[in-house]
C-alpha atoms as a PDB file:
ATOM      1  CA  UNK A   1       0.000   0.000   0.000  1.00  0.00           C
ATOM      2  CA  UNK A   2       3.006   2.563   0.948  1.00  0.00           C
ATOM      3  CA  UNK A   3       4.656   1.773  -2.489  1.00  0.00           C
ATOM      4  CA  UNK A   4       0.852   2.729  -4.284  1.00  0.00           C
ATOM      5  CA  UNK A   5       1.235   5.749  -2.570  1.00  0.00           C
ATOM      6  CA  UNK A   6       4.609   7.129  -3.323  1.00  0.00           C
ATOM      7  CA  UNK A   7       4.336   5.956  -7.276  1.00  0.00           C
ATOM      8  CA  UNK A   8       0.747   8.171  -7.026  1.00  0.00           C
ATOM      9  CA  UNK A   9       2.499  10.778  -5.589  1.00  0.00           C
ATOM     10  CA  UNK A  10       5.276  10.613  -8.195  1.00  0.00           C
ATOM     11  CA  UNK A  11       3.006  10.819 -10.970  1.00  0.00           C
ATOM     12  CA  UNK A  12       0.995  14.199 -10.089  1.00  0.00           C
ATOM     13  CA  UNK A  13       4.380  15.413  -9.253  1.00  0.00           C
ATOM     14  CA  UNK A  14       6.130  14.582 -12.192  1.00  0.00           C
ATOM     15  CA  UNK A  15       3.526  13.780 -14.638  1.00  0.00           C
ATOM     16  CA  UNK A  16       3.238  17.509 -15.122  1.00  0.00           C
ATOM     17  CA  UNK A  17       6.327  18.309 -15.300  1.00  0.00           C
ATOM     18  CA  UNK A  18       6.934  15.919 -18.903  1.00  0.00           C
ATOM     19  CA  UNK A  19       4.119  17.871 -20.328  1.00  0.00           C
ATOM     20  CA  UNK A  20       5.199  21.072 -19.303  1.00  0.00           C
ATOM     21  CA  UNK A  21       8.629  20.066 -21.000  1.00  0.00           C
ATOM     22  CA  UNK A  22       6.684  18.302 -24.389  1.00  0.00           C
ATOM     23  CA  UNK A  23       5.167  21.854 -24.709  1.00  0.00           C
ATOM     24  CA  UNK A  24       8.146  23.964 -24.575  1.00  0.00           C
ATOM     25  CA  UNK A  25       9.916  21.639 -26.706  1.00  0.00           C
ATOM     26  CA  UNK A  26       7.403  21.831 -29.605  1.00  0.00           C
ATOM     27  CA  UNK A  27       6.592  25.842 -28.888  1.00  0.00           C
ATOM     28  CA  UNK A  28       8.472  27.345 -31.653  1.00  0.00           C
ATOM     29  CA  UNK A  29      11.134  29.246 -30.364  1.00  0.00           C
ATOM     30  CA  UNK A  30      10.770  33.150 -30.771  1.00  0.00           C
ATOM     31  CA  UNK A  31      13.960  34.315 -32.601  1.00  0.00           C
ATOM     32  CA  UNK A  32      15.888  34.240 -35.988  1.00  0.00           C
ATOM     33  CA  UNK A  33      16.604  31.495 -37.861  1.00  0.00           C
ATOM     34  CA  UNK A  34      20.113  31.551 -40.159  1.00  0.00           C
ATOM     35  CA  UNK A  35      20.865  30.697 -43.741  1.00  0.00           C
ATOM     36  CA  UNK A  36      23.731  30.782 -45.891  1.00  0.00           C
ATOM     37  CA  UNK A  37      24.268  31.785 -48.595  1.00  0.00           C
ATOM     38  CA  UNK A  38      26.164  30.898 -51.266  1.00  0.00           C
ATOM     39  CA  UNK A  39      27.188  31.774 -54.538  1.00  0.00           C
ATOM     40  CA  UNK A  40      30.359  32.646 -57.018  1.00  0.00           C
ATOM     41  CA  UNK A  41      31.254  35.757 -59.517  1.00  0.00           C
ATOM     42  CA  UNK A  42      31.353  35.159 -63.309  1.00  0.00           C
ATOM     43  CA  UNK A  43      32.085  39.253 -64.460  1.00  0.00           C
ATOM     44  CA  UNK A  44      33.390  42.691 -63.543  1.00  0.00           C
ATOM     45  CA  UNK A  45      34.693  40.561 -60.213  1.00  0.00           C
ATOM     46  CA  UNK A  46      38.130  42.486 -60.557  1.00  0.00           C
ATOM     47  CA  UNK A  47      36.127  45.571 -59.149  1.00  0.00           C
ATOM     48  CA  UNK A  48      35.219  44.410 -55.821  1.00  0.00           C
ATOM     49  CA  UNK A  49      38.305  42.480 -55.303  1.00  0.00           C
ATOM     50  CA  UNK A  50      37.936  39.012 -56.797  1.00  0.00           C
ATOM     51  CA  UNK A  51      38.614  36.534 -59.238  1.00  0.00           C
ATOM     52  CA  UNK A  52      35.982  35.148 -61.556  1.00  0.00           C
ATOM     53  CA  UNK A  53      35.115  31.867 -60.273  1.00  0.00           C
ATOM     54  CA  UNK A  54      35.401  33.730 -56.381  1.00  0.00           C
ATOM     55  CA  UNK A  55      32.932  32.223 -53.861  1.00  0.00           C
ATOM     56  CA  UNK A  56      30.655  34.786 -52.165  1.00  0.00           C
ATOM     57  CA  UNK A  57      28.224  34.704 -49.693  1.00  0.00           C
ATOM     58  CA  UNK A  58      26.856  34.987 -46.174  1.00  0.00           C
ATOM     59  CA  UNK A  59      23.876  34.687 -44.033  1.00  0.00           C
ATOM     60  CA  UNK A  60      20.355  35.265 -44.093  1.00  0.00           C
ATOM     61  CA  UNK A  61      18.524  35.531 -40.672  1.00  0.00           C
ATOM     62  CA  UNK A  62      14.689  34.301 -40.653  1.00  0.00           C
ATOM     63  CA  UNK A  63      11.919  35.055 -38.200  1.00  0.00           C
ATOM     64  CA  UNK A  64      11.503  32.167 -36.688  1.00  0.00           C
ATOM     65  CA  UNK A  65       7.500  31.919 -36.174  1.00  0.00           C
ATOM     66  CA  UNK A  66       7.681  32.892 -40.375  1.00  0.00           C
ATOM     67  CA  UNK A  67       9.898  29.614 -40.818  1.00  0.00           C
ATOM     68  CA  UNK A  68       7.079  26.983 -42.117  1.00  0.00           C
ATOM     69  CA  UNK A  69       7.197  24.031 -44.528  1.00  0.00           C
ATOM     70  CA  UNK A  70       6.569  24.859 -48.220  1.00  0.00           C
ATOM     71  CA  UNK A  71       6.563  28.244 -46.569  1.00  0.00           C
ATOM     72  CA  UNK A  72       6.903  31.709 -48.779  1.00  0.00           C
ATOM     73  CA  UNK A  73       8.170  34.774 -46.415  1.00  0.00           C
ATOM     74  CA  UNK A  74       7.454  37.793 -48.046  1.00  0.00           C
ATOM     75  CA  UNK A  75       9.123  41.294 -47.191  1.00  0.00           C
ATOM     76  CA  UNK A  76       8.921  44.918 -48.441  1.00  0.00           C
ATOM     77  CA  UNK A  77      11.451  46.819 -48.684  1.00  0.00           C
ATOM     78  CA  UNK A  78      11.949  47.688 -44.913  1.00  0.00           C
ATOM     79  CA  UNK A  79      14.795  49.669 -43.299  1.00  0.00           C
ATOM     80  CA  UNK A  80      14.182  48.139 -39.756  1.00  0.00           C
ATOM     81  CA  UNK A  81      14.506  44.465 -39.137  1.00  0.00           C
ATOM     82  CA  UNK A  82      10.949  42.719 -40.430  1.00  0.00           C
ATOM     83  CA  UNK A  83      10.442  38.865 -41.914  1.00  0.00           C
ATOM     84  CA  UNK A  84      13.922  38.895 -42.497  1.00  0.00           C
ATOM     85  CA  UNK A  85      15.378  40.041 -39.635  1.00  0.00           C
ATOM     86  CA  UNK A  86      19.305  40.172 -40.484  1.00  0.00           C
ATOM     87  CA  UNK A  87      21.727  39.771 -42.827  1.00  0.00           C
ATOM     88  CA  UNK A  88      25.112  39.713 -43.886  1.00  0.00           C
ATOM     89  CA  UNK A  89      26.506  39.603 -47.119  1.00  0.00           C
ATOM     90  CA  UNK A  90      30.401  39.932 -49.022  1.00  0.00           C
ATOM     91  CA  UNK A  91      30.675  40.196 -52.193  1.00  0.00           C
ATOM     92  CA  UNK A  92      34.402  40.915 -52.485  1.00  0.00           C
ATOM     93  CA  UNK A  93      35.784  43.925 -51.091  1.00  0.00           C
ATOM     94  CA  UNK A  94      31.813  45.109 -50.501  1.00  0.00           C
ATOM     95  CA  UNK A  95      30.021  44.233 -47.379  1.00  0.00           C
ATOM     96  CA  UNK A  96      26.204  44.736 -46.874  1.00  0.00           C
ATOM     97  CA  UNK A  97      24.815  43.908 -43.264  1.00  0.00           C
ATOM     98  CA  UNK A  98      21.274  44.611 -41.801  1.00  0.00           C
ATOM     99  CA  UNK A  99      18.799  45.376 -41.789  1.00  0.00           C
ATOM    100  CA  UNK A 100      19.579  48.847 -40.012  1.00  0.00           C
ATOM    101  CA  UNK A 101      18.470  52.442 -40.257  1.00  0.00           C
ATOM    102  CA  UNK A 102      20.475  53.025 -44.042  1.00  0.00           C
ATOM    103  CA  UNK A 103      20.353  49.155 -45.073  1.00  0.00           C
ATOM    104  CA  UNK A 104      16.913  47.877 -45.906  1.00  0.00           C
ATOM    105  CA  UNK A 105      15.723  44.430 -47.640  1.00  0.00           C
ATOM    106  CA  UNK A 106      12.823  43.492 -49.580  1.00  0.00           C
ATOM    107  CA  UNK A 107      11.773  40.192 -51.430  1.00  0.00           C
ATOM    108  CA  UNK A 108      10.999  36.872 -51.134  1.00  0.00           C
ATOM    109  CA  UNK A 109      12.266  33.300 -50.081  1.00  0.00           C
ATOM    110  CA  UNK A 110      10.425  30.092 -50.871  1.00  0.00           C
ATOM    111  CA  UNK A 111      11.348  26.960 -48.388  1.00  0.00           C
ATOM    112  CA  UNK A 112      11.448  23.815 -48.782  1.00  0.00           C
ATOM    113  CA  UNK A 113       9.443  20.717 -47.325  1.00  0.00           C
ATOM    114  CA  UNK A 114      11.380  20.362 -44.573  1.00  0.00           C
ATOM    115  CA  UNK A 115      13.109  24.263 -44.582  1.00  0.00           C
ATOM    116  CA  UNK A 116      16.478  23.033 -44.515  1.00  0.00           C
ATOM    117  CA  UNK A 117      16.879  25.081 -48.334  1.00  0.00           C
ATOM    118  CA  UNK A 118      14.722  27.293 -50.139  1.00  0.00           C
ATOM    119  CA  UNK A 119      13.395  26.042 -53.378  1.00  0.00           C
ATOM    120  CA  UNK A 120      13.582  29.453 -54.487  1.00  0.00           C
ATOM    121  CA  UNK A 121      14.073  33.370 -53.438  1.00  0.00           C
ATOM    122  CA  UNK A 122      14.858  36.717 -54.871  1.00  0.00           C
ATOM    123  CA  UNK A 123      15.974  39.532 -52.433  1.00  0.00           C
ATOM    124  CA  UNK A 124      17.078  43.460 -52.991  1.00  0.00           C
ATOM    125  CA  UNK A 125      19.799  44.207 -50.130  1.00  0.00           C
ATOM    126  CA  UNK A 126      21.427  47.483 -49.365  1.00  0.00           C
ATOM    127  CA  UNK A 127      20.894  51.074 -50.160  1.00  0.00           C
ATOM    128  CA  UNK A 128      20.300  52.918 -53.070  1.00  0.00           C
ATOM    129  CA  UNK A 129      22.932  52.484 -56.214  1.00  0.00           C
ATOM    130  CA  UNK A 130      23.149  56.634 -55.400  1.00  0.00           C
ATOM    131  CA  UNK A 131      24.086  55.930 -52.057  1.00  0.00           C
ATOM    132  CA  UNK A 132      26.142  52.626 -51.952  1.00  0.00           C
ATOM    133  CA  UNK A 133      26.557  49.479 -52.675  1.00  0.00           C
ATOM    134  CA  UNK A 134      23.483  47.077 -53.349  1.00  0.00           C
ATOM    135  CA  UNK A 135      22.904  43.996 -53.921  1.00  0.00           C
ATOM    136  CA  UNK A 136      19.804  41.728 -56.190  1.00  0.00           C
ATOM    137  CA  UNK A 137      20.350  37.869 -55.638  1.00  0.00           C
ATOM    138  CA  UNK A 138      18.103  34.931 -56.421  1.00  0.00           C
ATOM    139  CA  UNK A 139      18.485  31.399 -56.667  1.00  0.00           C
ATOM    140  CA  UNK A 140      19.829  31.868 -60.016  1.00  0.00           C
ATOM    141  CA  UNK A 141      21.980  34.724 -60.380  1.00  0.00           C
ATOM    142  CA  UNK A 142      22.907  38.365 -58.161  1.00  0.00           C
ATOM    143  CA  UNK A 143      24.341  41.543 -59.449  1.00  0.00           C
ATOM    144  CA  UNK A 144      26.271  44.005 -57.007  1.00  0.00           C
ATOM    145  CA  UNK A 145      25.708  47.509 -57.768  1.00  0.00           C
ATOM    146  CA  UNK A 146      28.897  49.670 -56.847  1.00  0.00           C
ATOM    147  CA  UNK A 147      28.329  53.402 -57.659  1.00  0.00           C
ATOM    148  CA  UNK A 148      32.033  54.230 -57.530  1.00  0.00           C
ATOM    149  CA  UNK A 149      32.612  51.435 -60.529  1.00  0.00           C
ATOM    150  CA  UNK A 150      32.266  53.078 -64.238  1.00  0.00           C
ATOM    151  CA  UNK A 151      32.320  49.234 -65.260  1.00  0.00           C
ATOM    152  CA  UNK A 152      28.819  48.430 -64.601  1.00  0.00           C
ATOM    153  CA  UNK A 153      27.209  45.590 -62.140  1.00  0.00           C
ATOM    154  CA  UNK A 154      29.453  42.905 -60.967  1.00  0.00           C
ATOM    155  CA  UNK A 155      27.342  39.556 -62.048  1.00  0.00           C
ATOM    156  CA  UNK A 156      27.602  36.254 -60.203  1.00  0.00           C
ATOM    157  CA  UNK A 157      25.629  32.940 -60.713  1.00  0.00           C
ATOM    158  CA  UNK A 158      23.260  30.644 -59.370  1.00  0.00           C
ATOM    159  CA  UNK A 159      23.262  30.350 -55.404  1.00  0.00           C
ATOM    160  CA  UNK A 160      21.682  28.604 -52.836  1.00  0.00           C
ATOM    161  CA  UNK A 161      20.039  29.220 -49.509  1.00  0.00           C
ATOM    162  CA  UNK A 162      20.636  26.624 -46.990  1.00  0.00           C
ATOM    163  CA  UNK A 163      19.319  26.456 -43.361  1.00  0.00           C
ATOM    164  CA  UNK A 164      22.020  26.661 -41.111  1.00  0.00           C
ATOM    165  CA  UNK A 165      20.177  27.006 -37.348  1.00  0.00           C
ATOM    166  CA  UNK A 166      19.413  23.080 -36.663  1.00  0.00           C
ATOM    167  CA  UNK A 167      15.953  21.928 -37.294  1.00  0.00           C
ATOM    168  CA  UNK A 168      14.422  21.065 -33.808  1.00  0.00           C
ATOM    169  CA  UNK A 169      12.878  17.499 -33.478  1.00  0.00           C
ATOM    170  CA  UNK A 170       9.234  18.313 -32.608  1.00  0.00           C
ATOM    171  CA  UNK A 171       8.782  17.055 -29.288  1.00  0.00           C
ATOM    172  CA  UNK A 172       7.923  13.605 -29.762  1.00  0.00           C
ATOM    173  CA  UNK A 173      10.571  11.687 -27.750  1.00  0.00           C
ATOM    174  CA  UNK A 174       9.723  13.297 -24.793  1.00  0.00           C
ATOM    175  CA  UNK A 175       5.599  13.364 -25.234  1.00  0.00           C
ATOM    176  CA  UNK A 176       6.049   9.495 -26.195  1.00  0.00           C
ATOM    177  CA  UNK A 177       8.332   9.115 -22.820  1.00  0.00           C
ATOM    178  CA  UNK A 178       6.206  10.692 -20.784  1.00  0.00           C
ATOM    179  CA  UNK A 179       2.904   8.709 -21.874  1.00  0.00           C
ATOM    180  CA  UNK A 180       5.052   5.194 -21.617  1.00  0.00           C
ATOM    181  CA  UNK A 181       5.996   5.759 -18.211  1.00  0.00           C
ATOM    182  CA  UNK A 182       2.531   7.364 -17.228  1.00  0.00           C
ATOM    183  CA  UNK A 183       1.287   4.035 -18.564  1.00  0.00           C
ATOM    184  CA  UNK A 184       3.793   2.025 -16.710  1.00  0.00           C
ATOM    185  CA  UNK A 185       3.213   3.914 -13.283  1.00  0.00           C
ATOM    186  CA  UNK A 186      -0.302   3.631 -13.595  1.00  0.00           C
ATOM    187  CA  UNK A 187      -0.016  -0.510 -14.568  1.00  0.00           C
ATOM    188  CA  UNK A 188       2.374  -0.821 -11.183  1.00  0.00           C
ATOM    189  CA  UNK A 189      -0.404   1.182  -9.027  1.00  0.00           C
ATOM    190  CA  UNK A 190      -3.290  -0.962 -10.287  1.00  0.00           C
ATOM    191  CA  UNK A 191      -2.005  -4.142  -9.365  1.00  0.00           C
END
């Protein structure tokens, strides 16, 4: 009877507690997701520092709660962090972070089934061409605009935007845990 009691005990005690855990765990976290990206330059690369066949690149930072399967995040063109809430690119010698009070972003990134890539995304980054470098990129090309450069654009190729924050497991070990050894403490009291 004393050992019915205690494994009783345990389970309002700690019952809760795996629950309480199983929703945190699948809450989506509030926050920014990353992705990099990648890409190389094919012409006018000489004016921002690089070779043709240079890899460029950086990272691409995601509202989380925006981060869904199959999932299209959409974004004017916004001088204050928004859906996409950072980023930082290099293109050679040119580097364009935000977004901040002088370095907005606007377009759009398609995910993935999973969101570990998107399937496909255009963005405008930076500032005006009047008032310094910007930069156009999609999943199958980017131009940087330089206003300093009589040359014209410098033109790179097809890139790719890859998740780079982990994808969190939904909460099922824990939720399936917790039920077994609900199930289990409840078999051992009944007997």
């Amino acid at each position: 009877m004393a050992i019915r009691k205690i494994l009783l005990r345990f389970m309002q005690i700690v019952g809760p507690s795996f629950w309480f855990v199983a929703g945190l765990a699948c809450h989506a976290s509030a926050g920014t997701i990353l992705y990099s990206y990648h890409s190389i330059c094919l012409t006018g690369c000489t004016n921002i520092g690089l070779r043709a066949g240079s890899i460029v690149g950086g990272t691409i930072g995601l509202q989380s709660a925006l981060v869904v399967p199959n999932g299209t995040i959409s974004a004017r063109f916004e001088f204050s962090p928004g859906p996409i809430a950072s980023f930082d690119l290099s293109f050679g010698d040119q580097t364009i972070k935000g977004p901040s009070a002088g370095v907005p972003v606007g377009g759009s990134i398609t995910l993935n089934a999973s969101t570990s890539a998107a399937t496909s995304f255009g963005l405008d980054a930076g500032s005006t061409a009047m008032e310094g470098t910007e930069a156009l990129f999609s999943d199958s090309n980017w131009a940087v605009l330089v206003p300093l450069v009589p040359f014209g654009p410098v033109l790179g190729g097809f890139g790719t935007l890859t998740r780079m924050t982990p994808i969190s497991e939904p909460a099922t070990i824990v939720v399936v845990s917790s039920a077994m050894l609900g199930l289990f403490l409840v078999r051992i009291v009944r007997r």
